[in-house]
PDB file of N, CA and C in Angstrom:
ATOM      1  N   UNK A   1     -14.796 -26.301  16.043  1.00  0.00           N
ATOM      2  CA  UNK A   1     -13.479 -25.687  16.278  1.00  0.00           C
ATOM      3  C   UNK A   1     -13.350 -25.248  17.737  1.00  0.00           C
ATOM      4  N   UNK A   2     -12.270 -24.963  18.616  1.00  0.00           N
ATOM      5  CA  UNK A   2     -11.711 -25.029  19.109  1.00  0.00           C
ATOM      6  C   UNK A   2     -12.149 -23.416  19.912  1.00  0.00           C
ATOM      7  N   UNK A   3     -11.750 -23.019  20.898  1.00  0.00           N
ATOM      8  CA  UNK A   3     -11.541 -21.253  21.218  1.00  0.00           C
ATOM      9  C   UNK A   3     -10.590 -20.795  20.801  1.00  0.00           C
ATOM     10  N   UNK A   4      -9.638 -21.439  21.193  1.00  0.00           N
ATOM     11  CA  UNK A   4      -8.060 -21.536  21.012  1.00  0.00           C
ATOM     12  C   UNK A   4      -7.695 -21.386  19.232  1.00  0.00           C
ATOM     13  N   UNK A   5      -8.101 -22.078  18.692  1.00  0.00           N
ATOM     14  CA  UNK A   5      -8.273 -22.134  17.275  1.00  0.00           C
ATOM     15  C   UNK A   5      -8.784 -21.283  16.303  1.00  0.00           C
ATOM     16  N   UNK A   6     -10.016 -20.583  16.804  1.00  0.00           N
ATOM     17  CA  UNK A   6     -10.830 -19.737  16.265  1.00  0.00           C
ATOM     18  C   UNK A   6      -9.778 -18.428  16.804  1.00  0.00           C
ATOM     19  N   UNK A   7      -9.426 -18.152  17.817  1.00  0.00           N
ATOM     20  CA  UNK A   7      -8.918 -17.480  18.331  1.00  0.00           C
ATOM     21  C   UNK A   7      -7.176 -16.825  17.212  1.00  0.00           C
ATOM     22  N   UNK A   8      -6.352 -17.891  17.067  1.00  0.00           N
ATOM     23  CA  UNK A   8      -5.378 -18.167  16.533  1.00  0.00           C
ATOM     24  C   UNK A   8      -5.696 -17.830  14.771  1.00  0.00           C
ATOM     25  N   UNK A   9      -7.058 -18.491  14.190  1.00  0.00           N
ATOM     26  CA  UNK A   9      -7.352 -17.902  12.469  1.00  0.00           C
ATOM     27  C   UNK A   9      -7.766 -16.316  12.526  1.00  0.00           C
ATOM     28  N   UNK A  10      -8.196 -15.615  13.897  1.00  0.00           N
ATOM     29  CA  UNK A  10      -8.392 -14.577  13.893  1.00  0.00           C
ATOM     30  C   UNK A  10      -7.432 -13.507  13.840  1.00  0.00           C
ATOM     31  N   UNK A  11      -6.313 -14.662  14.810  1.00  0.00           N
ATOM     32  CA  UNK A  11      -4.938 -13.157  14.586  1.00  0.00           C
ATOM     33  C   UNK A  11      -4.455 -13.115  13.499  1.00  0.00           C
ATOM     34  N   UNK A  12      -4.258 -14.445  12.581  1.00  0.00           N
ATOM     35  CA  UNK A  12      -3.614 -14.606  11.095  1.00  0.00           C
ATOM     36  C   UNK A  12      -4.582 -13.810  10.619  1.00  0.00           C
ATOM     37  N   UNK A  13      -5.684 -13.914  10.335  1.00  0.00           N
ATOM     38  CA  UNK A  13      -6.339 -13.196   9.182  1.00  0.00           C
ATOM     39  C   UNK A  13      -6.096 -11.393   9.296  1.00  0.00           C
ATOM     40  N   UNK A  14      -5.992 -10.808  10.731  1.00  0.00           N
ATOM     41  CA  UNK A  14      -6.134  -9.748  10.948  1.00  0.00           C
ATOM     42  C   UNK A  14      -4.304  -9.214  10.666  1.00  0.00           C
ATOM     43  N   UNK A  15      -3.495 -10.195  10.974  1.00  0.00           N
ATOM     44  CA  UNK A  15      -1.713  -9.660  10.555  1.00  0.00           C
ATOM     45  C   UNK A  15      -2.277 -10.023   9.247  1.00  0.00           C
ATOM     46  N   UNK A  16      -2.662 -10.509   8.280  1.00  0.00           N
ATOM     47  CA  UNK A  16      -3.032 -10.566   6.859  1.00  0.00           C
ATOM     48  C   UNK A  16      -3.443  -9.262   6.719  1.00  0.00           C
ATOM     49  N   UNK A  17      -4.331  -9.275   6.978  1.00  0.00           N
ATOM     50  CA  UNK A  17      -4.976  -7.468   6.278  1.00  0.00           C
ATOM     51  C   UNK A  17      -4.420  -6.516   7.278  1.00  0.00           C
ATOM     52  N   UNK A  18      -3.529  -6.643   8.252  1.00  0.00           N
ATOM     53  CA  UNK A  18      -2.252  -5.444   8.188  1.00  0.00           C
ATOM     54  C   UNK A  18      -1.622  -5.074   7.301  1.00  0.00           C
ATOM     55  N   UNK A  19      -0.766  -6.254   6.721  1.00  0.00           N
ATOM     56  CA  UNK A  19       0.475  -6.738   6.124  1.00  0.00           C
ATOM     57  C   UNK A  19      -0.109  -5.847   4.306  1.00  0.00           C
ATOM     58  N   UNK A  20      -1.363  -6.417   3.971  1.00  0.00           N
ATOM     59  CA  UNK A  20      -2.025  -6.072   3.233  1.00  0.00           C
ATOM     60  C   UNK A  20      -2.126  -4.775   3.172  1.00  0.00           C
ATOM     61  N   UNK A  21      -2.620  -4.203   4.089  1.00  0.00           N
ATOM     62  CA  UNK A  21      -3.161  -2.578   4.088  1.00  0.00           C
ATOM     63  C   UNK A  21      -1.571  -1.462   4.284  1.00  0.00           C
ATOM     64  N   UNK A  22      -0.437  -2.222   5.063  1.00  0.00           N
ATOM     65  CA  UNK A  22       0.574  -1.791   4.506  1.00  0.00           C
ATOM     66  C   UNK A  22       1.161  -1.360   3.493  1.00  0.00           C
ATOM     67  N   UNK A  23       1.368  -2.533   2.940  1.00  0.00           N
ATOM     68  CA  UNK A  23       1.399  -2.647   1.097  1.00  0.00           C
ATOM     69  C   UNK A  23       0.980  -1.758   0.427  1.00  0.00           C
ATOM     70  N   UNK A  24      -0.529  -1.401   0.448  1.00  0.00           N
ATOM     71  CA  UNK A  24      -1.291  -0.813  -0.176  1.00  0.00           C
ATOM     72  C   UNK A  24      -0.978   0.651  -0.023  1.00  0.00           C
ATOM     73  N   UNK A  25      -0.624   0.826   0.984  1.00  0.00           N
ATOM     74  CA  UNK A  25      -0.368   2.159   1.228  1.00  0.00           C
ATOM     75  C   UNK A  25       1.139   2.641   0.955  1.00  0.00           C
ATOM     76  N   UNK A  26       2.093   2.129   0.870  1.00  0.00           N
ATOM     77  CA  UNK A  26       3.105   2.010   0.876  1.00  0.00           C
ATOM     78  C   UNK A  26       3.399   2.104  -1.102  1.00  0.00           C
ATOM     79  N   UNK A  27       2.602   1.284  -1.873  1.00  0.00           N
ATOM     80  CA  UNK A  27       2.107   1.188  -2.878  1.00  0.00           C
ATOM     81  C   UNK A  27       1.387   2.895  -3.802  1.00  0.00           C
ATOM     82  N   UNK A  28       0.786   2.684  -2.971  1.00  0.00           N
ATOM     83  CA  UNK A  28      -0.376   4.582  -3.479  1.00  0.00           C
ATOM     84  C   UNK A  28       0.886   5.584  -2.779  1.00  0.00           C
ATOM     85  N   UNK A  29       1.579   5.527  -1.655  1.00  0.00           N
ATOM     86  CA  UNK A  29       2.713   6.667  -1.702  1.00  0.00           C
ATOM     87  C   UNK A  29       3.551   6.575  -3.008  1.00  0.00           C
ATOM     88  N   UNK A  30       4.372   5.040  -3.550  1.00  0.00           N
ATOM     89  CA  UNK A  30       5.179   5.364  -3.828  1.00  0.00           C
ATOM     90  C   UNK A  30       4.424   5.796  -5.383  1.00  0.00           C
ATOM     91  N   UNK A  31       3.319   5.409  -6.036  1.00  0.00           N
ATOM     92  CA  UNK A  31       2.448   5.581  -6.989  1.00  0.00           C
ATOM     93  C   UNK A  31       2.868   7.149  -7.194  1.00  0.00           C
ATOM     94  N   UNK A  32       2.078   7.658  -5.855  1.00  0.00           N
ATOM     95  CA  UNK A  32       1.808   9.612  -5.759  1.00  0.00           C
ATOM     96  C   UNK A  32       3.117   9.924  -6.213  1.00  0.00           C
ATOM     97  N   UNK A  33       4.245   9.914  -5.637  1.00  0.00           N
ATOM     98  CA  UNK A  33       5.697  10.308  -5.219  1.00  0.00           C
ATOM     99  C   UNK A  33       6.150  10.449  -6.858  1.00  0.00           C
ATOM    100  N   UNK A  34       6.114   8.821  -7.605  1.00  0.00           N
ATOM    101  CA  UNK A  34       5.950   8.796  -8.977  1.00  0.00           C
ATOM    102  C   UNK A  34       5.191  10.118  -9.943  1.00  0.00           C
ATOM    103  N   UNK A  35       4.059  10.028  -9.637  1.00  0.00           N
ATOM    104  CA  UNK A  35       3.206  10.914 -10.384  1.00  0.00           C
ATOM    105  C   UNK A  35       3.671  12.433 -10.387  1.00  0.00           C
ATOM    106  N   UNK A  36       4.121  12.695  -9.241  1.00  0.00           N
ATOM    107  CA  UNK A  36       4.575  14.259  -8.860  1.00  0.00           C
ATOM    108  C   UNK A  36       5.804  14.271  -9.668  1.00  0.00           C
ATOM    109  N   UNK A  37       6.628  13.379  -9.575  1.00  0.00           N
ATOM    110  CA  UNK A  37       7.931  13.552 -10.318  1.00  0.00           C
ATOM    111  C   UNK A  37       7.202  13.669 -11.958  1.00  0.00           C
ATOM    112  N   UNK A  38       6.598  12.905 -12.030  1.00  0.00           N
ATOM    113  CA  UNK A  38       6.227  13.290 -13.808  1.00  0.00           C
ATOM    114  C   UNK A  38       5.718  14.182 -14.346  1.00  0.00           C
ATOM    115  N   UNK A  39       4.838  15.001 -13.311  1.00  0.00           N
ATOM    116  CA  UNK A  39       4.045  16.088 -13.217  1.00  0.00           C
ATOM    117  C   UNK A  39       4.584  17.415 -13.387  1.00  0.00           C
ATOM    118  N   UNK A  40       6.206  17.208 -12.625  1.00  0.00           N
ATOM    119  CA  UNK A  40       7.239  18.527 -12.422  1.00  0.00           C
ATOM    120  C   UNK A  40       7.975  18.292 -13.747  1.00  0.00           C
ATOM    121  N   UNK A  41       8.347  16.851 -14.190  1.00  0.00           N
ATOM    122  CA  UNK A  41       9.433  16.960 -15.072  1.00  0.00           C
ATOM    123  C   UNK A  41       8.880  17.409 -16.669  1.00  0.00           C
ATOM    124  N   UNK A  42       7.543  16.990 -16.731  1.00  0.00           N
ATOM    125  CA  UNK A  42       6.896  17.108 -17.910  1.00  0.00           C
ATOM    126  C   UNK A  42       6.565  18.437 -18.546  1.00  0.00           C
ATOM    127  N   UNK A  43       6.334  19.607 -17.588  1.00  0.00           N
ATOM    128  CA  UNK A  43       6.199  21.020 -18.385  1.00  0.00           C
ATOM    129  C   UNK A  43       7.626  21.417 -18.857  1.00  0.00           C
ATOM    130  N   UNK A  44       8.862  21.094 -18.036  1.00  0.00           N
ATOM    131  CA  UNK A  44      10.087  21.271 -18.710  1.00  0.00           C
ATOM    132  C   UNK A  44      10.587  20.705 -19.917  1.00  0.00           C
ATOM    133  N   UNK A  45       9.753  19.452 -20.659  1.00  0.00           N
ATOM    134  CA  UNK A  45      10.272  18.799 -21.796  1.00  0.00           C
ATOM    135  C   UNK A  45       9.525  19.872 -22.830  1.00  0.00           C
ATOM    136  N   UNK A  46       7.854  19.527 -22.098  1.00  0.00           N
ATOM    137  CA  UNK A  46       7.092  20.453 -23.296  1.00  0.00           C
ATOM    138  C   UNK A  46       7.680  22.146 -23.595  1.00  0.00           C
ATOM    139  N   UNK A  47       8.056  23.052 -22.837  1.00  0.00           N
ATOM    140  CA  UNK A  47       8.228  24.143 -23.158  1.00  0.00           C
ATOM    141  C   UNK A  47       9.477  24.094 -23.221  1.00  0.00           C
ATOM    142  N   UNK A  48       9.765  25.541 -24.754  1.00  0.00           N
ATOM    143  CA  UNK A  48      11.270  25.334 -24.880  1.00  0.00           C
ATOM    144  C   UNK A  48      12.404  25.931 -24.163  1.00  0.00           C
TER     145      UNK A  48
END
C-alpha cells in the first residue's frame, strides 16, 4: 500500500469512531434524560 493510501484508511477509520463515539454519547444522554423523566414521574403514579 501506498503512504497516501494508508494515510487516507486512517482518516476514514478515525471520522468512523468519531461519528461512532458521537452516537454513543448522544445515545447514553438521551437514555439518562429518559430515565430521569421516569424516575420523577413514577413516585407520583405510586403515591396517592
Amino acid at each position: 500500500m501506498e503512504r497516501s493510501q494508508v494515510l487516507y484508511a486512517m482518516s476514514q477509520l478515525t471520522r468512523y469512531w468519531m461519528i461512532t463515539a458521537y452516537d454513543a454519547i448522544i445515545a447514553t444522554s438521551v437514555a439518562c434524560l429518559a430515565l430521569a423523566k421516569m424516575s420523577t414521574s413514577l413516585p407520583s403514579k405510586i403515591s396517592p
